[in-house]
Protein backbone atom coordinates (compact mmCIF):
# COMPACT_ATOMS: atom_id res chain seq x y z
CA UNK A 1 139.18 116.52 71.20
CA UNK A 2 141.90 117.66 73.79
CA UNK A 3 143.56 115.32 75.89
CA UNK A 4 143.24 116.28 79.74
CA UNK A 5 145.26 115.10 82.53
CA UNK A 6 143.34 115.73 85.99
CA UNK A 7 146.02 115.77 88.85
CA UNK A 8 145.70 116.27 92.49
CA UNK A 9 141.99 115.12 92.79
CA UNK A 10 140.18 112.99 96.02
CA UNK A 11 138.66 110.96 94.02
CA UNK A 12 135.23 109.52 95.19
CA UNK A 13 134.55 106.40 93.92
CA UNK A 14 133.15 102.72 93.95
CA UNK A 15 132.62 103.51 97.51
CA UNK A 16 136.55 105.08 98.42
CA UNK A 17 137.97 108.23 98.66
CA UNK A 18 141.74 108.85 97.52
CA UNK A 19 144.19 111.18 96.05
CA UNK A 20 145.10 110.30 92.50
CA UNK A 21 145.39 111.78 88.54
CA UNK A 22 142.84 111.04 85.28
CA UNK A 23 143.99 110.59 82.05
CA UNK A 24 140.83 111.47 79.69
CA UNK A 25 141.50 110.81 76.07
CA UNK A 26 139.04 111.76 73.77
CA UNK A 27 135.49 110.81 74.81
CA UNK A 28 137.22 108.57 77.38
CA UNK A 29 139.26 107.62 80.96
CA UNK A 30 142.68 106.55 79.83
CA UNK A 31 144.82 105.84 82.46
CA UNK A 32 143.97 106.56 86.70
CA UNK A 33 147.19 106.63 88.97
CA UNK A 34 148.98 108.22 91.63
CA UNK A 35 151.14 109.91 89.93
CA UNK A 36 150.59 110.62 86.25
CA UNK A 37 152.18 114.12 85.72
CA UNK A 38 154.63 112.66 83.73
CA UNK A 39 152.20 112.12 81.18
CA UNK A 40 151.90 114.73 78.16
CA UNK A 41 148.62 116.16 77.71
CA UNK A 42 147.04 119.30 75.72
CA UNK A 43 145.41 120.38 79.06
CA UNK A 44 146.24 119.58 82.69
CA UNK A 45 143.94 120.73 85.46
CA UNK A 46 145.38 121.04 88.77
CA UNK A 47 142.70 119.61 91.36
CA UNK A 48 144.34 120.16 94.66
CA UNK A 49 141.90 120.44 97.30
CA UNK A 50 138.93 119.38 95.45
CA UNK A 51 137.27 116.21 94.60
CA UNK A 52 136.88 114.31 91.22
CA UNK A 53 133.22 112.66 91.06
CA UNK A 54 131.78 110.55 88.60
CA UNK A 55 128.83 112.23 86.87
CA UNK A 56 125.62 112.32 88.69
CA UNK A 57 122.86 110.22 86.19
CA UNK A 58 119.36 111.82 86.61
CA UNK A 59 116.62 109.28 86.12
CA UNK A 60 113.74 111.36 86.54
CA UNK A 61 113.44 114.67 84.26
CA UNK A 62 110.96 116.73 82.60
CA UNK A 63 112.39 119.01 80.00
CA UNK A 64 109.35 119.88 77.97
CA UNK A 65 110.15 119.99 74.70
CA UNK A 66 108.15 119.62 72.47
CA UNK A 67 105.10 121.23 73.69
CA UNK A 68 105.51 123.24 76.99
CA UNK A 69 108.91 125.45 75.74
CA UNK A 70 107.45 128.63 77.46
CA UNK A 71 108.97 126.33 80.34
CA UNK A 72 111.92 124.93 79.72
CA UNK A 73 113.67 123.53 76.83
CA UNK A 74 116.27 120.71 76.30
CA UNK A 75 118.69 123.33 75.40
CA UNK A 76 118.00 125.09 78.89
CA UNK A 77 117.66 122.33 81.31
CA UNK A 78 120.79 120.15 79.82
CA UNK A 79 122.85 123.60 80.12
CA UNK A 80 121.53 123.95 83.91
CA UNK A 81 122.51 119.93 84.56
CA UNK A 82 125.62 120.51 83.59
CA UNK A 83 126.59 123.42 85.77
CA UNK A 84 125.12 121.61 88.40
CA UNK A 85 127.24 118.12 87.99
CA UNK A 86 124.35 116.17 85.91
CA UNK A 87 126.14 114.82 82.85
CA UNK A 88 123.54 111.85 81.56
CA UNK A 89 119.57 112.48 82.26
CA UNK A 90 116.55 110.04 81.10
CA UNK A 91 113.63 112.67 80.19
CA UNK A 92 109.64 111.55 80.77
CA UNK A 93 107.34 111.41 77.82
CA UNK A 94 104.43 114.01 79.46
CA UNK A 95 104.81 117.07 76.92
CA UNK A 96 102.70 117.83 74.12
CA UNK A 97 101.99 115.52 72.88
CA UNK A 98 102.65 113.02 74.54
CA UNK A 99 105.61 110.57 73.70
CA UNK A 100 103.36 107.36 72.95
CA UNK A 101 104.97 106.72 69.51
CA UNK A 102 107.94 105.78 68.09
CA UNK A 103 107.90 108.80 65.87
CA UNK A 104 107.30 110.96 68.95
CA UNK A 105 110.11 109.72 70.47
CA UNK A 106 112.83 109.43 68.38
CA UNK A 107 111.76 113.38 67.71
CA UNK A 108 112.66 113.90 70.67
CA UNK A 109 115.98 112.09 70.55
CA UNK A 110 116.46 114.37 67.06
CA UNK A 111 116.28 117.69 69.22
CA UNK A 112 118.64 116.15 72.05
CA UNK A 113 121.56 115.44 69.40
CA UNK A 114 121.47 119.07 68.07
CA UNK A 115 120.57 121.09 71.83
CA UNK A 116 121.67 118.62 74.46
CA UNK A 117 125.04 119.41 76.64
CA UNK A 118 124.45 116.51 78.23
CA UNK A 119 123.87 112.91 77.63
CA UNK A 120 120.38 111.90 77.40
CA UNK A 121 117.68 109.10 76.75
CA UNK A 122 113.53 109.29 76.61
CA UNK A 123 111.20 107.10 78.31
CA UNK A 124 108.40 105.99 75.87
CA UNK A 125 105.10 106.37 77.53
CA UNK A 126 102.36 104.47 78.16
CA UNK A 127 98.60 104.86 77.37
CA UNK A 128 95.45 102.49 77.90
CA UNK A 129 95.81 102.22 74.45
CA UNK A 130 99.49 101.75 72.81
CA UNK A 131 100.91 99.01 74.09
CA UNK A 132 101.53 97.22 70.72
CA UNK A 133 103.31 100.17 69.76
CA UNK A 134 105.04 100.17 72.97
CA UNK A 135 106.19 96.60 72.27
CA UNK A 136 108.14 98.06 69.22
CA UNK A 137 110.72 99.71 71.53
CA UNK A 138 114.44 98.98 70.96
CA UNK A 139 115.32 98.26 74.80
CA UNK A 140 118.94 98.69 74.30
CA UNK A 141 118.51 102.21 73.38
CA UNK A 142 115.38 103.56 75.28
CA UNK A 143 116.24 104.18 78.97
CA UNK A 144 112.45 102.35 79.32
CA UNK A 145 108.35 102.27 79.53
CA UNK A 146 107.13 105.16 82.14
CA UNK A 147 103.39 104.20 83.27
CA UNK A 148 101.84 106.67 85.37
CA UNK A 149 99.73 104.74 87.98
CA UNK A 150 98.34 107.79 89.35
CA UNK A 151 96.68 111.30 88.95
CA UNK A 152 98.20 113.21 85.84
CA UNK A 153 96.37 115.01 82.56
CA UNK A 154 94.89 113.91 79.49
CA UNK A 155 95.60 110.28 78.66
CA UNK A 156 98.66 109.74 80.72
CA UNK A 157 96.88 107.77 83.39
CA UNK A 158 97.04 104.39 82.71
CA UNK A 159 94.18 102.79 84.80
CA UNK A 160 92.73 100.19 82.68
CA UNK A 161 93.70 96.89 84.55
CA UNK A 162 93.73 94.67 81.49
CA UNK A 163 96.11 96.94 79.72
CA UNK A 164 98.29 97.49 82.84
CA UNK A 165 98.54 94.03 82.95
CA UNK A 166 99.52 93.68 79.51
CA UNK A 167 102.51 96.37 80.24
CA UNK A 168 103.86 94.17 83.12
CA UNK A 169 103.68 90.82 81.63
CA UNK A 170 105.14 91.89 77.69
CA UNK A 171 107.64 94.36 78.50
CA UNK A 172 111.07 92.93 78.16
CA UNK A 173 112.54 95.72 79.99
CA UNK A 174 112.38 98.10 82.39
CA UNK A 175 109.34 99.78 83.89
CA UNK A 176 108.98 103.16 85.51
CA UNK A 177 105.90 104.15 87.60
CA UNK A 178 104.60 107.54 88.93
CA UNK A 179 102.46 105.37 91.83
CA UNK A 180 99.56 107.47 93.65
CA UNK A 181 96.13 105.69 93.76
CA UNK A 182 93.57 108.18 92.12
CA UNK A 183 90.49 106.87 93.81
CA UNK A 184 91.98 107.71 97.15
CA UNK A 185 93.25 110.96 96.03
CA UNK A 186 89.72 112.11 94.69
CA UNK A 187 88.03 111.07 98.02
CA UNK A 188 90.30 113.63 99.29
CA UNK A 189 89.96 116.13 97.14
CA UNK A 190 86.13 116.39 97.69
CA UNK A 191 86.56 116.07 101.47
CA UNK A 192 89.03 119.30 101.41
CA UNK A 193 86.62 121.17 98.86
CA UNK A 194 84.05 120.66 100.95
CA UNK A 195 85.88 122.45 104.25
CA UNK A 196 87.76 125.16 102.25
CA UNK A 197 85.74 125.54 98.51
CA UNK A 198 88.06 126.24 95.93
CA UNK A 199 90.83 127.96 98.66
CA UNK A 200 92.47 125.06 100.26
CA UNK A 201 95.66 125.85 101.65
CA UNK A 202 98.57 124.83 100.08
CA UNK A 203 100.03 122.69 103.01
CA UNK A 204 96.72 120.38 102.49
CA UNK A 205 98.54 119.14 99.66
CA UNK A 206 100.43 116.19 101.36
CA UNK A 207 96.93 115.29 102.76
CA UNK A 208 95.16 115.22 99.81
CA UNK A 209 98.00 113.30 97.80
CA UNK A 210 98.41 111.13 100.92
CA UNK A 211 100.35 108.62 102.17
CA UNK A 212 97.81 106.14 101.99
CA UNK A 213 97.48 107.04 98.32
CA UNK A 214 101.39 106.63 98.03
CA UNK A 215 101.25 103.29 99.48
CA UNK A 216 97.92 101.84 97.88
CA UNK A 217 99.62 102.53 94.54
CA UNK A 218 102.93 101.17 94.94
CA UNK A 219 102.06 98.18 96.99
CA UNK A 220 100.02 97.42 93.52
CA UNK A 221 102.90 97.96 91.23
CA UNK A 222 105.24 96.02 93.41
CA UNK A 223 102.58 93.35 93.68
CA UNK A 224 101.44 92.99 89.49
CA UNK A 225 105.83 93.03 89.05
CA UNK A 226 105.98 90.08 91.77
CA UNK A 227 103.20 88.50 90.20
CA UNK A 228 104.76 88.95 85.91
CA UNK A 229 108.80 88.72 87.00
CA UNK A 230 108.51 92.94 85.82
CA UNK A 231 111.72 94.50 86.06
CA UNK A 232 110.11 97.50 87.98
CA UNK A 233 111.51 100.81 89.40
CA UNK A 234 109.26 102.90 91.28
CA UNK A 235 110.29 106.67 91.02
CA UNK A 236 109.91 109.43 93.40
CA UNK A 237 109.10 107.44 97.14
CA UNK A 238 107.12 110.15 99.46
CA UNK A 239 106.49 108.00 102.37
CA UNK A 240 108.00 106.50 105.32
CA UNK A 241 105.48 103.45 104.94
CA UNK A 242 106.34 103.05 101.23
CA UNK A 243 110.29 101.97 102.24
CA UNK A 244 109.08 99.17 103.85
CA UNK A 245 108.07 97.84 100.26
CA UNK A 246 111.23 97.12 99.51
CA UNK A 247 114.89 94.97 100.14
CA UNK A 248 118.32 95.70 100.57
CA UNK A 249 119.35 91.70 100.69
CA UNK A 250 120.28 91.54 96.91
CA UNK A 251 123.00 93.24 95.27
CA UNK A 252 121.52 96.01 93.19
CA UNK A 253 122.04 94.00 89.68
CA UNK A 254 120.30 91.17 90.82
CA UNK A 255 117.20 93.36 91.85
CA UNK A 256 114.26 92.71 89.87
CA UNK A 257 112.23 95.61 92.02
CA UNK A 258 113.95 98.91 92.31
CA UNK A 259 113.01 102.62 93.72
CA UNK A 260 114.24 105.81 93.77
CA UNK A 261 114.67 108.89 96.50
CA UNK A 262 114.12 112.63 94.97
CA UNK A 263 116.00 115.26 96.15
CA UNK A 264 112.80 117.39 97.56
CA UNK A 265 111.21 114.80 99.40
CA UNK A 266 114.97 114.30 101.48
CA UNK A 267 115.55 118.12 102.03
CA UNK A 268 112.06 119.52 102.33
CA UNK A 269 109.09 118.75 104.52
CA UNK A 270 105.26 120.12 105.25
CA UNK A 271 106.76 122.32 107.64
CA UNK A 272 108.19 124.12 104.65
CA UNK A 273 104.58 124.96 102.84
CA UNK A 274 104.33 128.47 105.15
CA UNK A 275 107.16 129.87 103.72
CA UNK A 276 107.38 128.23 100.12
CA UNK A 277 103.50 127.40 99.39
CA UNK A 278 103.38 126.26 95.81
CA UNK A 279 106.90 126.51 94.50
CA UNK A 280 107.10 123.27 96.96
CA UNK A 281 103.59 121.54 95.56
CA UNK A 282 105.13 118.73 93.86
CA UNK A 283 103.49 115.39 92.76
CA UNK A 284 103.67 112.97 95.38
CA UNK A 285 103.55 115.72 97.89
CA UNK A 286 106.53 116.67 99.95
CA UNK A 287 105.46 115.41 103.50
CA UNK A 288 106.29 114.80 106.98
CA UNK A 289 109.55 115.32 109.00
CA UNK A 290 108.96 111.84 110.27
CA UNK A 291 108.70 111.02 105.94
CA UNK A 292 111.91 112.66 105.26
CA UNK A 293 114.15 110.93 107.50
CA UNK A 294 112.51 107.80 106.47
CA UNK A 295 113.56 108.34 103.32
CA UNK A 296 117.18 109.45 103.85
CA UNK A 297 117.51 106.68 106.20
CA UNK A 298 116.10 104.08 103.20
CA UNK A 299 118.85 105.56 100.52
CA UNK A 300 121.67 105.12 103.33
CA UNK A 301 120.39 101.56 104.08
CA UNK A 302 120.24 100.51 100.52
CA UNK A 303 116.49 99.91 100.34
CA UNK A 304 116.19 103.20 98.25
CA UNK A 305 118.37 102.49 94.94
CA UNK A 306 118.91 106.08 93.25
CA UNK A 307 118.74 109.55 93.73
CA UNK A 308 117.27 111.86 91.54
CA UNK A 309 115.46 115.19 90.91
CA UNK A 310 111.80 114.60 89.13
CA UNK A 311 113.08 118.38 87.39
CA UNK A 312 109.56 119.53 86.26
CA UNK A 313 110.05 123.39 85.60
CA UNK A 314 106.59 125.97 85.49
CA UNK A 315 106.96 128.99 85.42
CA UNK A 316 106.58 132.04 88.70
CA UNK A 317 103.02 133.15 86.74
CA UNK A 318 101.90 129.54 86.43
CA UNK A 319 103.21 128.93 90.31
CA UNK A 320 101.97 132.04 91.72
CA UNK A 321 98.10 130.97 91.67
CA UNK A 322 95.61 129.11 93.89
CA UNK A 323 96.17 125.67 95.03
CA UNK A 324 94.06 123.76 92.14
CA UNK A 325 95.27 126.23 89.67
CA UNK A 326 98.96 126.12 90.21
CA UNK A 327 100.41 123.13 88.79
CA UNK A 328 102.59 120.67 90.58
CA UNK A 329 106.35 119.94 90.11
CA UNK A 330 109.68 122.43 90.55
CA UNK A 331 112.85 123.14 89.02
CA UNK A 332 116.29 120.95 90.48
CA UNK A 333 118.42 119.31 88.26
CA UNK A 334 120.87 122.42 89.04
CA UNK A 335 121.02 122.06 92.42
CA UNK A 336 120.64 118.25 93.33
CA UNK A 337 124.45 117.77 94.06
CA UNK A 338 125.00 120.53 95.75
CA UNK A 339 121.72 119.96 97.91
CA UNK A 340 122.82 116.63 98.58
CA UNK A 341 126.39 117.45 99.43
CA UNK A 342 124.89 119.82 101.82
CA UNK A 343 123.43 116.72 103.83
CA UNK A 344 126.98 115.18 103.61
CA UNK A 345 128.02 118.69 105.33
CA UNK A 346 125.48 118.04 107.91
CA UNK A 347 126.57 114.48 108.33
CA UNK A 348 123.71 113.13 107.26
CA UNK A 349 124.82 111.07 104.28
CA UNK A 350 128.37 110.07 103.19
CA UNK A 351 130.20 111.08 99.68
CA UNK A 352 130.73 107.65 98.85
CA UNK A 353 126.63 106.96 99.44
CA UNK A 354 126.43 110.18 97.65
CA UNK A 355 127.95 108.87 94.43
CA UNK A 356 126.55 105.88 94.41
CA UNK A 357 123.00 106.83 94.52
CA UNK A 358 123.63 109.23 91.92
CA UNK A 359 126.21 107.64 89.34
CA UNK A 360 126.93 103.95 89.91
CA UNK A 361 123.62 103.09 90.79
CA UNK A 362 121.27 104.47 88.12
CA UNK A 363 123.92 103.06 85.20
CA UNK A 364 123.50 99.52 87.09
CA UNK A 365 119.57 100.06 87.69
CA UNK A 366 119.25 100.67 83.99
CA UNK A 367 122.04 98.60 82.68
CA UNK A 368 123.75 101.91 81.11
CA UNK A 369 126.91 101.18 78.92
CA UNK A 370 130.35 102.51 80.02
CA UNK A 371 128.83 105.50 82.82
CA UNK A 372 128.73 105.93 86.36
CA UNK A 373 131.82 105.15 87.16
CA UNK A 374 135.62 106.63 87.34
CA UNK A 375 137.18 103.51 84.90
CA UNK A 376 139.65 102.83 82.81
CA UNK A 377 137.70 102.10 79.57
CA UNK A 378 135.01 104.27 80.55
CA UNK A 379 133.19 107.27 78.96
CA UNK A 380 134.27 110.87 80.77
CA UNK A 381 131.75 111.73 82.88
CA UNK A 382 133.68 113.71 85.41
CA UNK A 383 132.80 116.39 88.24
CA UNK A 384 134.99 118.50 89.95
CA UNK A 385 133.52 119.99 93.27
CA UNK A 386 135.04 122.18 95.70
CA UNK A 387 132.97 121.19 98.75
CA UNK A 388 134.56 124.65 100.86
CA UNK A 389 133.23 127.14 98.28
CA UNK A 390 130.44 128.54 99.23
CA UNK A 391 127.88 130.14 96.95
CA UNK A 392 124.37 131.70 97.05
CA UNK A 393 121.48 130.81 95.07
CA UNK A 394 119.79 134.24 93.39
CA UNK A 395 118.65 135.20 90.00
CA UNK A 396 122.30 135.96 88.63
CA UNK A 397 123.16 132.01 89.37
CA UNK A 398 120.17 130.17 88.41
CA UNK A 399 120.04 128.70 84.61
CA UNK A 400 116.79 127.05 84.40
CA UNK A 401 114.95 129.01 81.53
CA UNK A 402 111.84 129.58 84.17
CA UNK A 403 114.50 131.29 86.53
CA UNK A 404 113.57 130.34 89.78
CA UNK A 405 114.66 127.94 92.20
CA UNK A 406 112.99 126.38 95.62
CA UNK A 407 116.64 126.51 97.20
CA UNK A 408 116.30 130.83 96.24
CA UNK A 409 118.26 132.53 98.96
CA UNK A 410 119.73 129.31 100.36
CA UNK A 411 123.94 129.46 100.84
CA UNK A 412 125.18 126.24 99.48
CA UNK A 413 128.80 125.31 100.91
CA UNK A 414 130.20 123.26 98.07
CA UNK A 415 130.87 124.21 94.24
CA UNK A 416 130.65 122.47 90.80
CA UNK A 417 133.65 123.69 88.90
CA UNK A 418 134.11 121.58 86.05
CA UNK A 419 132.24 119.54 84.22
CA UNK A 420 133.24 116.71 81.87
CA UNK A 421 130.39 115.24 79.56
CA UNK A 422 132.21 112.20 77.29
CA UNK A 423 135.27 113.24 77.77
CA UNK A 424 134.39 117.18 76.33
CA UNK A 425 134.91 119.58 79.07
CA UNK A 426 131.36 121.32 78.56
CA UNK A 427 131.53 124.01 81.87
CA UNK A 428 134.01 125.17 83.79
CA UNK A 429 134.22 128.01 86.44
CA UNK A 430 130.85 129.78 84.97
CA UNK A 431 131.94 129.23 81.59
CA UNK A 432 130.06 126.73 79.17
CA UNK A 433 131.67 125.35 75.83
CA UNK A 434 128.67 124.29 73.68
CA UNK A 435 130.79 123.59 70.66
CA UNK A 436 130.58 119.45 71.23
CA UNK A 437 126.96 118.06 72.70
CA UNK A 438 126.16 114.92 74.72
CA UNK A 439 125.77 111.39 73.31
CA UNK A 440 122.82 109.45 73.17
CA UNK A 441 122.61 106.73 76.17
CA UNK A 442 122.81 103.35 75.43
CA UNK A 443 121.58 100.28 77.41
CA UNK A 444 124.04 96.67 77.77
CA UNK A 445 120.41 94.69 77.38
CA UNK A 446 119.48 91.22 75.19
C-alpha cells in the first residue's frame, strides 16, 4: 500500500475544527501535525480549502444480498457508500433467506470480503424460534442481534413474549430493534381500508404506521432492557414523543439504552408525500414537521446517539404501484453526508455534531475497534469534502444499482472527493480503485 501524506486539511474532529496534515501508512494514521510536509510520502494530497472527516459508520443498511439482487447488491451499495463518505456499514439480516443462522451469516460475511469497498459487519437476526442458535454468536465480531418488534414479512416479527424475553435477558451484547407495535398498526390499517378500499393515499402512511404505534413499541423495548440490564439501541426514531424515552445525562459509553436518528425522518416530512408519494413510504413513516425538528433537536441535544440511513433500495417498478403494493424503504447511503451537511449549511446542525453522530458515536455505541476517529494508531477511515462544491443529483450521479434517489433533482452544496477505506484510497474525484476491499469490523467486547 502507498503511503499518503494529507496536507492543508480543516480537520473535524473529537468535536474541533483545525488546520493540520495526516500521515496514513498502510491501513493506518501515522503521524497528525501542523506541519508535516517535510515528511516523504509516495502520494501527497493537497487539501487546501477542504475538510478532512473521519468516516461516516452506517448502522442501519439493507444491501440485499443474498436474495433480493434485482435490488441492490453488496458490490453496488458499498461502491455508492463510498462515493458518498460511508467507509464502515453494519447490514440487517432481512434478505432471502433470512440471516437466522450462523451459516447464513458468515455467507454473507464470505460475499463482503470478495465485493465490499467498504468495511462491513451483519446483524444476526432474530426469530420466535432461534434463539439458541442466536446464543452461538461471537459478539466480538458480529456488529449484534436485530429483533424486529414490529410489522415486517415472513418470520421476521418477533412477537412471542416468552422468546422476546429470552433475547433480552441471554444476549451478552448488543440489541437492535425495528420498534412499531403491530396491533396498533392493523387497527389502522382496517380503519383506512374501510374509508378508501384498497386506494389509500400515500400520505395516510404516517397515520397508519403512527406515532402511537412508534411509541407503544419502543416504550416496551426500553422497558423489557430496563427490566434484563439489555444493552439496547433502538434504530430509526420517527416521533417527537419517542425522544422523550431517552437521556443525555450519561456519557455515551456508559449508556446501557441507546437510539438512533435516520437521515429521512430529519430532512423529510408528510408535507413531502404530494410530490414524492411512495419513493418517501418508508418503515416507520416519515411524519410531521413538528416530528422532524423533534428529532434534529434530540441528535443536537445528545438524547439521539447516531445518525444513520436505514438504506433499503426497491426498485422504480416495485415503487411505482399502489400504496399496499409498493413496498416500504428508499435508497441513501450515497447521499447521507451530503444531506446532512446541507443542514449544517442551513445552520441547523454543527460539523462537529455532524461527525460525531456519524463516526465517533456509532464505533463507541458498538464498541468498534480502532474507527471513528482521526488517531494516531487508528485505521484510515478518511473523507475529504469540499463543502462549496456544489453538485446535482440526476441519473448520471447516482450509483445505487436501482438508480434512483429521493434527493433526484435536489442541488447539494458540498462534495465528497476522496475517500479513504483502511488506509486504501478507494474513490477519488469520480474515480473508484476496487483493486483492495474493506475489512471485516471488529468489536473491543469480553
Amino acid at each position: 500500500m502507498k503511503d499518503t501524506l494529507i496536507v492543508n486539511a480543516n480537520i473535524v474532529n473529537e468535536g474541533k475544527v483545525f488546520e493540520g496534515d495526516v500521515l496514513v501508512k498502510g491501513r493506518f494514521i501515522e503521524r497528525i501535525g501542523k506541519d508535516l510536509s517535510s515528511v516523504q510520502a509516495s502520494e501527497v494530497i493537497d487539501a487546501r480549502g477542504k475538510h478532512l472527516l473521519p468516516g461516516a459508520i452506517d448502522d442501519q443498511v439493507h444491501f440485499r444480498e443474498p436474495g433480493l439482487t434485482h435490488k441492490a447488491t453488496i458490490h453496488s451499495e458499498a461502491r455508492a457508500a463510498v462515493a458518498g463518505g460511508v467507509t464502515s456499514f453494519m447490514e440487517m439480516p432481512n434478505t432471502v433467506p433470512p440471516t437466522f443462522t450462523i451459516g447464513l451469516l458468515e455467507d454473507k460475511y464470505r460475499i463482503a470480503s470478495k465485493e465490499s469497498l467498504a468495511n462491513y459487519s451483519f446483524y444476526m437476526g432474530a426469530s420466535n424460534d432461534n434463539l439458541d442458535e442466536v446464543m452461538k454468536v461471537d459478539v466480538s465480531n458480529v456488529c449484534g442481534l436485530k429483533i424486529f418488534m414490529g410489522s415486517s414479512t415472513g418470520n421476521l416479527l418477533v412477537d412471542d413474549e416468552k422468546t422476546l424475553e429470552g433475547f433480552f435477558t441471554r444476549f451478552p451484547s448488543l440489541i437492535a430493534t425495528h420498534c412499531e407495535d403491530e396491533a396498533t398498526i392493523r387497527k389502522n390499517t382496517e380503519e383506512y381500508k374501510g374509508r378508501y378500499g384498497e386506494d389509500i393515499p400515500v400520505s395516510c402512511h404516517p397515520l397508519i404506521r403512527s406515532a402511537e404505534a412508534c411509541y407503544k413499541s419502543s416504550s416496551r423495548a426500553v422497558e423489557l432492557a430496563r427490566k434484563h440490564g439489555t444493552r439496547l439501541h433502538i434504530l430509526h426514531i420517527s416521533t417527537a414523543r419517542e425522544t422523550e424515552l431517552f437521556d443525555n445525562t450519561l456519557p455515551l459509553a456508559e449508556k446501557k439504552i441507546t437510539a438512533e436518528a435516520c437521515v429521512h425522518h430529519m430532512f423529510f416530512s408528510d408535507e413531502d408525500y404530494d410530490a414524492l408519494g411512495t419513493l418517501i413510504k418508508w418503515n416507520p413513516a416519515v411524519k410531521t414537521a413538528t416530528d422532524r425538528e423533534a428529532i434534529i433537536k434530540a441528535v443536537i441535544d445528545d438524547r439521539l446517539d447516531v445518525i444513520a440511513t436505514d438504506h433499503a433500495p426497491h426498485t422504480l417498478a416495485e415503487k411505482d404501484n399502489t400504496y399496499f403494493k409498493a413496498p416500504s424503504g428508499g435508497p441513501l447511503v450515497q447521499h447521507s453526508l451530503v444531506a446532512m451537511l446541507e443542514l449544517y449549511h442551513e445552520k441547523k446542525i454543527r460539523l462537529e455534531k455532524i461527525v460525531e453522530k456519524m463516526a465517533h458515536n456509532p464505533a463507541i455505541a458498538f464498541q468498534i475497534s480502532k474507527r471513528g476517529f482521526i488517531r494516531e494508531g487508528y485505521y484510515a477511515d478518511l473523507v475529504l469534502v469540499d463543502l462549496n462544491q456544489p453538485w446535482k443529483v440526476d441519473g448520471g450521479s447516482i450509483l445505487y444499482k436501482c438508480g434512483w434517489s429521493p434527493f433526484q433533482g435536489r442541488t447539494f452544496r458540498s462534495k465528497v472527493t476522496h475517500t479513504f477505506v483502511s488506509g486504501h484510497l478507494a474513490y477519488c474525484n469520480g474515480a473508484f480503485d476496487e483493486t483492495m476491499k474493506g475489512q471485516r469490523l471488529t468489536f473491543d467486547r469480553k
